[in-house]
PDB file of N, CA and C in Angstrom:
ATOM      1  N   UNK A   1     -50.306 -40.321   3.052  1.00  0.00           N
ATOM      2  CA  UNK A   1     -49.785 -39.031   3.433  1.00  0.00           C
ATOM      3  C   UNK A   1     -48.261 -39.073   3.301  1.00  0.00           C
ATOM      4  N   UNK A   2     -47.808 -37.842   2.827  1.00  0.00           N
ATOM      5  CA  UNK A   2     -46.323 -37.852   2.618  1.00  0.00           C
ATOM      6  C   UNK A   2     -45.708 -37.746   4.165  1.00  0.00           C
ATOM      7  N   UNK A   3     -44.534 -37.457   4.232  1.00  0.00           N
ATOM      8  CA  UNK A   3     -43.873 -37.697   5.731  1.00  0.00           C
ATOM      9  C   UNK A   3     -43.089 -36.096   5.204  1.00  0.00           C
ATOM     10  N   UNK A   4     -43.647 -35.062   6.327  1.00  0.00           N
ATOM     11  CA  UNK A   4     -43.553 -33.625   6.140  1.00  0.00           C
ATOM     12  C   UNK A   4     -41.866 -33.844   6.569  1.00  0.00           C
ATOM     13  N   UNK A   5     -41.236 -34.756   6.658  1.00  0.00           N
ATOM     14  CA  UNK A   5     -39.565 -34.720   7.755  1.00  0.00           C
ATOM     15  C   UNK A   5     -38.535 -35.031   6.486  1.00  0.00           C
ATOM     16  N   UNK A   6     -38.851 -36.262   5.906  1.00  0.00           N
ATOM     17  CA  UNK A   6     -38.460 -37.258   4.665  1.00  0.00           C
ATOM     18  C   UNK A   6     -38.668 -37.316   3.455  1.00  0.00           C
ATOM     19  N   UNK A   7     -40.253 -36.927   3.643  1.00  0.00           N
ATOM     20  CA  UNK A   7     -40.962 -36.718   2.114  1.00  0.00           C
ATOM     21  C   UNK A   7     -41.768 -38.025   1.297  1.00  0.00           C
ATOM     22  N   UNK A   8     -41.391 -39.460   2.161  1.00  0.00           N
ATOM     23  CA  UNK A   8     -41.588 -40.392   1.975  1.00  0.00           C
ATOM     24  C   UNK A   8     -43.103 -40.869   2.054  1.00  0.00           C
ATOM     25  N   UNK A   9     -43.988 -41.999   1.797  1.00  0.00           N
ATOM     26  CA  UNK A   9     -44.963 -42.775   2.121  1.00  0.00           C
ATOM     27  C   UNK A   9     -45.277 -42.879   3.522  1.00  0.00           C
ATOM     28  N   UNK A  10     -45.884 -42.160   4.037  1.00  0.00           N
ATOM     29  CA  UNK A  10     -46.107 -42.885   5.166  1.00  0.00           C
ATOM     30  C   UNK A  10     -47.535 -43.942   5.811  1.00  0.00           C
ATOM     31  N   UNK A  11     -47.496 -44.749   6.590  1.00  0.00           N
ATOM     32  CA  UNK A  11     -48.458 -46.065   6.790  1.00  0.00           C
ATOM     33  C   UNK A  11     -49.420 -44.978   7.983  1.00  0.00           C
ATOM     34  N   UNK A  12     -50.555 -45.774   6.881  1.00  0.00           N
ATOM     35  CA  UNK A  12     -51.874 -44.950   7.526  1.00  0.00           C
ATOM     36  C   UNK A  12     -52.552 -45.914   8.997  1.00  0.00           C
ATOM     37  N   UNK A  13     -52.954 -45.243  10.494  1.00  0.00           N
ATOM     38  CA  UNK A  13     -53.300 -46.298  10.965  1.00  0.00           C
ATOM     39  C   UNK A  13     -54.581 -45.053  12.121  1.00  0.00           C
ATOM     40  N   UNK A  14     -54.167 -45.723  12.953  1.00  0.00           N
ATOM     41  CA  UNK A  14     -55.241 -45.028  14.116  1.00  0.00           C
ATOM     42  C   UNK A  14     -54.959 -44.813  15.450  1.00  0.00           C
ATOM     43  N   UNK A  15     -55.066 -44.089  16.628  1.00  0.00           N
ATOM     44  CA  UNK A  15     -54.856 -44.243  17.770  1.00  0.00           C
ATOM     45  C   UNK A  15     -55.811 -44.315  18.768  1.00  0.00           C
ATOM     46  N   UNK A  16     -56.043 -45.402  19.215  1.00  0.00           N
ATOM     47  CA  UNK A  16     -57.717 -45.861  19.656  1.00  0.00           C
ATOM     48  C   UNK A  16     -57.548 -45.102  21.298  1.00  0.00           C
ATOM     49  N   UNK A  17     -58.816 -44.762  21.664  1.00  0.00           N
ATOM     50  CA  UNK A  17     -59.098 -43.694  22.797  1.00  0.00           C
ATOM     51  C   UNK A  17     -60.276 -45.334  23.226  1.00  0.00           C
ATOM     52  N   UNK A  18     -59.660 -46.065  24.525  1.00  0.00           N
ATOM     53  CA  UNK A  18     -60.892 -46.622  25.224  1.00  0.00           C
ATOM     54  C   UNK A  18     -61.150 -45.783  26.374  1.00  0.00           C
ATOM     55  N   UNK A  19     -60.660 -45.183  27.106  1.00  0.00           N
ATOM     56  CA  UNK A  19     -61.503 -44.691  28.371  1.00  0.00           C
ATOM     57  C   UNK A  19     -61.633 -43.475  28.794  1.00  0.00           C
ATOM     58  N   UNK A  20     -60.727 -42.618  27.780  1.00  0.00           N
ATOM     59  CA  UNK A  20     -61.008 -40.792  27.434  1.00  0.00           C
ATOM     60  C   UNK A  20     -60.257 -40.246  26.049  1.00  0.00           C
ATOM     61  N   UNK A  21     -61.471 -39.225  26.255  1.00  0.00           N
ATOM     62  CA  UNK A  21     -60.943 -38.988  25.038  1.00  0.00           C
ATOM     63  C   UNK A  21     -59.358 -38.462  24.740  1.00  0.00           C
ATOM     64  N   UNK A  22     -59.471 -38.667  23.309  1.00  0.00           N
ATOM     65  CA  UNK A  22     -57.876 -38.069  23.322  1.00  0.00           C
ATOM     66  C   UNK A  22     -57.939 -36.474  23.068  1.00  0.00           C
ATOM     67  N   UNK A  23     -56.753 -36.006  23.720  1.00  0.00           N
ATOM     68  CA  UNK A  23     -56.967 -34.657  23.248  1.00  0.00           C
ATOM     69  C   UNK A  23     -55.326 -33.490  23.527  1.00  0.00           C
ATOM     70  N   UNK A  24     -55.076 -32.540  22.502  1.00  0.00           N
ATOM     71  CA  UNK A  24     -53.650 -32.272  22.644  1.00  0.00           C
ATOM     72  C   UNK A  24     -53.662 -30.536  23.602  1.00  0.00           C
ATOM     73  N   UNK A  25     -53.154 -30.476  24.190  1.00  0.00           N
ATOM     74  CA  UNK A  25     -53.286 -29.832  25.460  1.00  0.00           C
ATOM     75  C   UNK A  25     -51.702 -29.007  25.089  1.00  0.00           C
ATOM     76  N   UNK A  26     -51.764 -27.895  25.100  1.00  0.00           N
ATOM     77  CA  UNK A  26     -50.490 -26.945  25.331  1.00  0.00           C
ATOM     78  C   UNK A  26     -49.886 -27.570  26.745  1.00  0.00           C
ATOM     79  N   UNK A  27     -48.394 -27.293  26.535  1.00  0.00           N
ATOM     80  CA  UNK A  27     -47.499 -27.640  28.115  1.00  0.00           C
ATOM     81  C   UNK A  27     -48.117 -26.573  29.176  1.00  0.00           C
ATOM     82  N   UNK A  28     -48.717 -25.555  28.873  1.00  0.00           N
ATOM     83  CA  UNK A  28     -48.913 -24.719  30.055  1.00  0.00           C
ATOM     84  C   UNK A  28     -50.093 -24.793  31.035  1.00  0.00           C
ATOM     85  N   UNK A  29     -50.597 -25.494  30.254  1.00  0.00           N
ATOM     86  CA  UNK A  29     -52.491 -25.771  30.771  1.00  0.00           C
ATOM     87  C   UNK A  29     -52.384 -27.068  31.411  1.00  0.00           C
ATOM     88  N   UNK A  30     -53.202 -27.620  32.001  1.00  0.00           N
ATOM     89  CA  UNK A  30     -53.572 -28.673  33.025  1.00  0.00           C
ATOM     90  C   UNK A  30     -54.471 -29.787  32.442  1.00  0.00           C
ATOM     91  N   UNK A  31     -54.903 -30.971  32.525  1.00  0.00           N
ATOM     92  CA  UNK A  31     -55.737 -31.834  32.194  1.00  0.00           C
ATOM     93  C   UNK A  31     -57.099 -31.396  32.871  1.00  0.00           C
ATOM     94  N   UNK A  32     -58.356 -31.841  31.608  1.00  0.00           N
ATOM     95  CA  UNK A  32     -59.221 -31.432  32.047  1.00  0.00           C
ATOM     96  C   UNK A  32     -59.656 -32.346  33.151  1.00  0.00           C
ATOM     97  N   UNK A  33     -60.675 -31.637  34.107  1.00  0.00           N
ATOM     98  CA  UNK A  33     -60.657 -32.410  35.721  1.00  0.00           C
ATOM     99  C   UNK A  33     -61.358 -33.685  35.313  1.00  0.00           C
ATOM    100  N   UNK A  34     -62.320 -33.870  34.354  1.00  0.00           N
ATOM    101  CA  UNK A  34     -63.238 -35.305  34.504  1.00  0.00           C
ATOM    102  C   UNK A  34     -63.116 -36.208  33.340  1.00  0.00           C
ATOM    103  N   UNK A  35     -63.103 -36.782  33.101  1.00  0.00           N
ATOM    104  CA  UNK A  35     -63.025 -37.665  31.672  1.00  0.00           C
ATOM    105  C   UNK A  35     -64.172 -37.259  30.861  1.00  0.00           C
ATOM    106  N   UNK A  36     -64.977 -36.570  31.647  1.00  0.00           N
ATOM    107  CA  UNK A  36     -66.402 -36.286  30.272  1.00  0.00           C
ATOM    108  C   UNK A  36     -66.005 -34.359  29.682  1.00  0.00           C
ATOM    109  N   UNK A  37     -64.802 -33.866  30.743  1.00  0.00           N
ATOM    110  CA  UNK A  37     -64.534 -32.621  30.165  1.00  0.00           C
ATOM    111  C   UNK A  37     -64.205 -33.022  29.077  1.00  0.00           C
ATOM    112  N   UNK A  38     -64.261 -31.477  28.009  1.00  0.00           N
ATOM    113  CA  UNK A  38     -63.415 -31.495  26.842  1.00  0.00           C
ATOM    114  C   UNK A  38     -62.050 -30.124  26.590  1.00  0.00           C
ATOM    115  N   UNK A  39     -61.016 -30.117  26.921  1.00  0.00           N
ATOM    116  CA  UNK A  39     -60.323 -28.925  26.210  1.00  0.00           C
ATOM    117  C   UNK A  39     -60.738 -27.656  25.820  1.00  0.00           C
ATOM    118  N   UNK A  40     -60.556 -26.742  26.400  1.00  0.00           N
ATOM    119  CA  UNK A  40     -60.763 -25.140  25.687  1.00  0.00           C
ATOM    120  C   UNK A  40     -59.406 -24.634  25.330  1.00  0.00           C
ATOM    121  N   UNK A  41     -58.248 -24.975  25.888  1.00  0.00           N
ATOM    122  CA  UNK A  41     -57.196 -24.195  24.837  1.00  0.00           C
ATOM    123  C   UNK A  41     -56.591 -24.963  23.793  1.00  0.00           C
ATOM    124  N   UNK A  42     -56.622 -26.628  24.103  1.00  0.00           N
ATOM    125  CA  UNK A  42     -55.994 -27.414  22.926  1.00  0.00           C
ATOM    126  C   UNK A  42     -57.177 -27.713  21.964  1.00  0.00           C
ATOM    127  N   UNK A  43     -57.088 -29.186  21.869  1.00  0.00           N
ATOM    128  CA  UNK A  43     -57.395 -29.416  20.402  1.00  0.00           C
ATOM    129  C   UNK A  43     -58.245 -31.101  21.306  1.00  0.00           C
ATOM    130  N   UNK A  44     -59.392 -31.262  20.830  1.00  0.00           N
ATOM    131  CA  UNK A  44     -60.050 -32.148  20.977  1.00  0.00           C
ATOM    132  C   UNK A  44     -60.061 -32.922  19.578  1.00  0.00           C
ATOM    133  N   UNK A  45     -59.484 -34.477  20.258  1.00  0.00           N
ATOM    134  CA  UNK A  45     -59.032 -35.513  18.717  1.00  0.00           C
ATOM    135  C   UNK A  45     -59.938 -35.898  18.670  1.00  0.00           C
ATOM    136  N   UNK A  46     -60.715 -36.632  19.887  1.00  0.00           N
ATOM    137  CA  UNK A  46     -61.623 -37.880  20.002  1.00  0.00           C
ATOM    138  C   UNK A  46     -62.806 -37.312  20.456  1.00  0.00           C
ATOM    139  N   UNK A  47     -63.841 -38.328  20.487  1.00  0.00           N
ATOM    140  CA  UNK A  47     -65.063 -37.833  21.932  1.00  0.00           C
ATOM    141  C   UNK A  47     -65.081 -39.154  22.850  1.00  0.00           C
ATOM    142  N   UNK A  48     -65.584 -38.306  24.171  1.00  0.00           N
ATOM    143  CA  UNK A  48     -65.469 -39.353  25.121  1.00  0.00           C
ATOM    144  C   UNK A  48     -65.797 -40.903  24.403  1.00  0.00           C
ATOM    145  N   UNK A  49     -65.080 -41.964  24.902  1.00  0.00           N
ATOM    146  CA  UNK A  49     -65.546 -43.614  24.212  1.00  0.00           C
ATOM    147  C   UNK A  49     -66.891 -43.947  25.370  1.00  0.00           C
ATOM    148  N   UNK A  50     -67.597 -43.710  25.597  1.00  0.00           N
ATOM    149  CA  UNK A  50     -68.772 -43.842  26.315  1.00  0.00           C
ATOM    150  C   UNK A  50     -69.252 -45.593  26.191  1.00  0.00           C
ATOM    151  N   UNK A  51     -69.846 -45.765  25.555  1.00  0.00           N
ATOM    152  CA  UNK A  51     -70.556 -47.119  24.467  1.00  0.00           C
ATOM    153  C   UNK A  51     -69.258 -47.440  23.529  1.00  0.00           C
ATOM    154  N   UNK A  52     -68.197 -47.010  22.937  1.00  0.00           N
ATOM    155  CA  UNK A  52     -67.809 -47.983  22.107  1.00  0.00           C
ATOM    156  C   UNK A  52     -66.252 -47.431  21.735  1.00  0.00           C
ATOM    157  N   UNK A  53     -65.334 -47.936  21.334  1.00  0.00           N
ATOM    158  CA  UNK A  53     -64.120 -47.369  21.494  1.00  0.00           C
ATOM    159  C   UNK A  53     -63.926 -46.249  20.418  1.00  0.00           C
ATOM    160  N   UNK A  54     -63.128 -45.059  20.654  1.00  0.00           N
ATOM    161  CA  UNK A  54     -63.035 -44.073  19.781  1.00  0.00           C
ATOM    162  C   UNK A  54     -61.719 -43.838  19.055  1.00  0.00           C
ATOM    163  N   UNK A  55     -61.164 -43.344  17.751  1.00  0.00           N
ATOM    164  CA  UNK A  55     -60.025 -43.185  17.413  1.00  0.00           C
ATOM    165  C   UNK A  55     -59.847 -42.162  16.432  1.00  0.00           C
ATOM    166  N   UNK A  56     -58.864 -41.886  16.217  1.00  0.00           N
ATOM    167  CA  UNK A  56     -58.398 -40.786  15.542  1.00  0.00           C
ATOM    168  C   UNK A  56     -57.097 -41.412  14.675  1.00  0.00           C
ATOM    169  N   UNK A  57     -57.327 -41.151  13.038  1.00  0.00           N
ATOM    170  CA  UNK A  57     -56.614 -41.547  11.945  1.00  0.00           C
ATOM    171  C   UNK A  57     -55.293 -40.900  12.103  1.00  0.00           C
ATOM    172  N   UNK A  58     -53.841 -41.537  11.933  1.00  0.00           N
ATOM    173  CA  UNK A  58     -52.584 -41.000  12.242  1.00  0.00           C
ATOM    174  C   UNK A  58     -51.955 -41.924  11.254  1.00  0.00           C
ATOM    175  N   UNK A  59     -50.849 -41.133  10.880  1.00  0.00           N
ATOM    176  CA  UNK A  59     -49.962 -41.667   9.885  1.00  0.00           C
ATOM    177  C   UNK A  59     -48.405 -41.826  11.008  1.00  0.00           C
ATOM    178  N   UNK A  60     -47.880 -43.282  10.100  1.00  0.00           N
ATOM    179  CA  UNK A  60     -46.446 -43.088  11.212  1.00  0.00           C
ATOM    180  C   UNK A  60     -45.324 -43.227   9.877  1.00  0.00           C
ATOM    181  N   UNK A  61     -44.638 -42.761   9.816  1.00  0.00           N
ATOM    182  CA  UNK A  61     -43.174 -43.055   9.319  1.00  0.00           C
ATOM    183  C   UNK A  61     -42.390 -43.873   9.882  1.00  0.00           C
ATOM    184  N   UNK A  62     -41.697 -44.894   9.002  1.00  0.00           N
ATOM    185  CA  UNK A  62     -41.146 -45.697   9.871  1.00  0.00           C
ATOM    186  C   UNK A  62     -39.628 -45.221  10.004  1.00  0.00           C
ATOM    187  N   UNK A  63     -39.248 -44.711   8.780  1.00  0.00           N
ATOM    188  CA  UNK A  63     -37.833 -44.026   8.891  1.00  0.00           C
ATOM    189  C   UNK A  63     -37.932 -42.463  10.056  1.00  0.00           C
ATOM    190  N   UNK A  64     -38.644 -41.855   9.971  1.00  0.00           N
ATOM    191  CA  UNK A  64     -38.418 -40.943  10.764  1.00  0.00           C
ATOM    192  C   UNK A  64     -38.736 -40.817  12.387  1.00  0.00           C
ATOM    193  N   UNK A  65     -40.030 -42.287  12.461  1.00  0.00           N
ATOM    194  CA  UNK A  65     -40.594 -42.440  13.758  1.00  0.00           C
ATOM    195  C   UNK A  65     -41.091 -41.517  14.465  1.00  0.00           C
ATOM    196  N   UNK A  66     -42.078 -40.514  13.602  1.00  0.00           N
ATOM    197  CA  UNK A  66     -42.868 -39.672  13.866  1.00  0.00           C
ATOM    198  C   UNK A  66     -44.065 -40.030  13.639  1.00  0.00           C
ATOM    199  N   UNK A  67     -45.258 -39.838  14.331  1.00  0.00           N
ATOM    200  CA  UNK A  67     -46.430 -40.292  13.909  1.00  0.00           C
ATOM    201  C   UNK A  67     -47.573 -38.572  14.010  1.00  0.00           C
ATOM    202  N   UNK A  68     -48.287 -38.796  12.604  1.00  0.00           N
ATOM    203  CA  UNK A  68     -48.987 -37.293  12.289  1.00  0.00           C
ATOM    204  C   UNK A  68     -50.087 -37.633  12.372  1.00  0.00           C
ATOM    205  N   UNK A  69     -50.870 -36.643  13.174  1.00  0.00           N
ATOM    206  CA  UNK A  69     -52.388 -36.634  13.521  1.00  0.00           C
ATOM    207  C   UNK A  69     -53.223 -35.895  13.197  1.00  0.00           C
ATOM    208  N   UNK A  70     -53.893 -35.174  11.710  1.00  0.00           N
ATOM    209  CA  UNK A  70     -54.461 -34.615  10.933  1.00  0.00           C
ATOM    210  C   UNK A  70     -55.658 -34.052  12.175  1.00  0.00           C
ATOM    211  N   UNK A  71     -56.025 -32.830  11.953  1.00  0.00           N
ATOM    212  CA  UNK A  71     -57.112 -32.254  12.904  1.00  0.00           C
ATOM    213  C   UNK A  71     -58.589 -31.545  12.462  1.00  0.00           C
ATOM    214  N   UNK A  72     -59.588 -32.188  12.530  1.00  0.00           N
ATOM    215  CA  UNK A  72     -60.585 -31.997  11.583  1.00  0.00           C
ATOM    216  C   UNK A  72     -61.099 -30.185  12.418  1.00  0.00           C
ATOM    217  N   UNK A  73     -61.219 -29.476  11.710  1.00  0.00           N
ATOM    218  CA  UNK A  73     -61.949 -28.109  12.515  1.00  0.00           C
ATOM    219  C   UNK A  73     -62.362 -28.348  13.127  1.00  0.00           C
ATOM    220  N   UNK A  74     -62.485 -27.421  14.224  1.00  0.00           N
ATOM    221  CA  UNK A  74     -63.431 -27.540  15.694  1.00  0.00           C
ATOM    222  C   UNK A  74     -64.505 -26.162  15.900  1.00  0.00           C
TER     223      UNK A  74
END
């Protein structure tokens, strides 16, 4: 993936979810109450890691030190 900041290569990796899922939440809204909720106004990355660890593919730049987290439809 290019680096949307630089334009450069950026290194493909992952951000592993062991004990909830990951998930990106607007500043205005609250965390969901249980670890088995899921998000209704953000964006659900992961699913709960129940049985086995979960992750979501992210690219980091090393010059810009941004890391991008591609979002499959929901």
């Amino acid at each position: 993936m290019i680096c949307p900041y630089c334009g450069k290569e950026m290194k493909k990796g992952y951000i592993p979810a062991a004990k909830m899922a990951l998930m990106w939440i607007p500043e205005s809204d609250k965390v969901p109450v249980t670890i088995f909720s899921k998000t209704k106004t953000g964006v659900n990355l992961t699913d709960v890691p129940i049985w086995k660890m979960q992750k979501v593919t992210s690219f980091y730049c090393t010059d810009c030190r941004v890391v991008v987290t591609p979002v499959e439809k929901q």
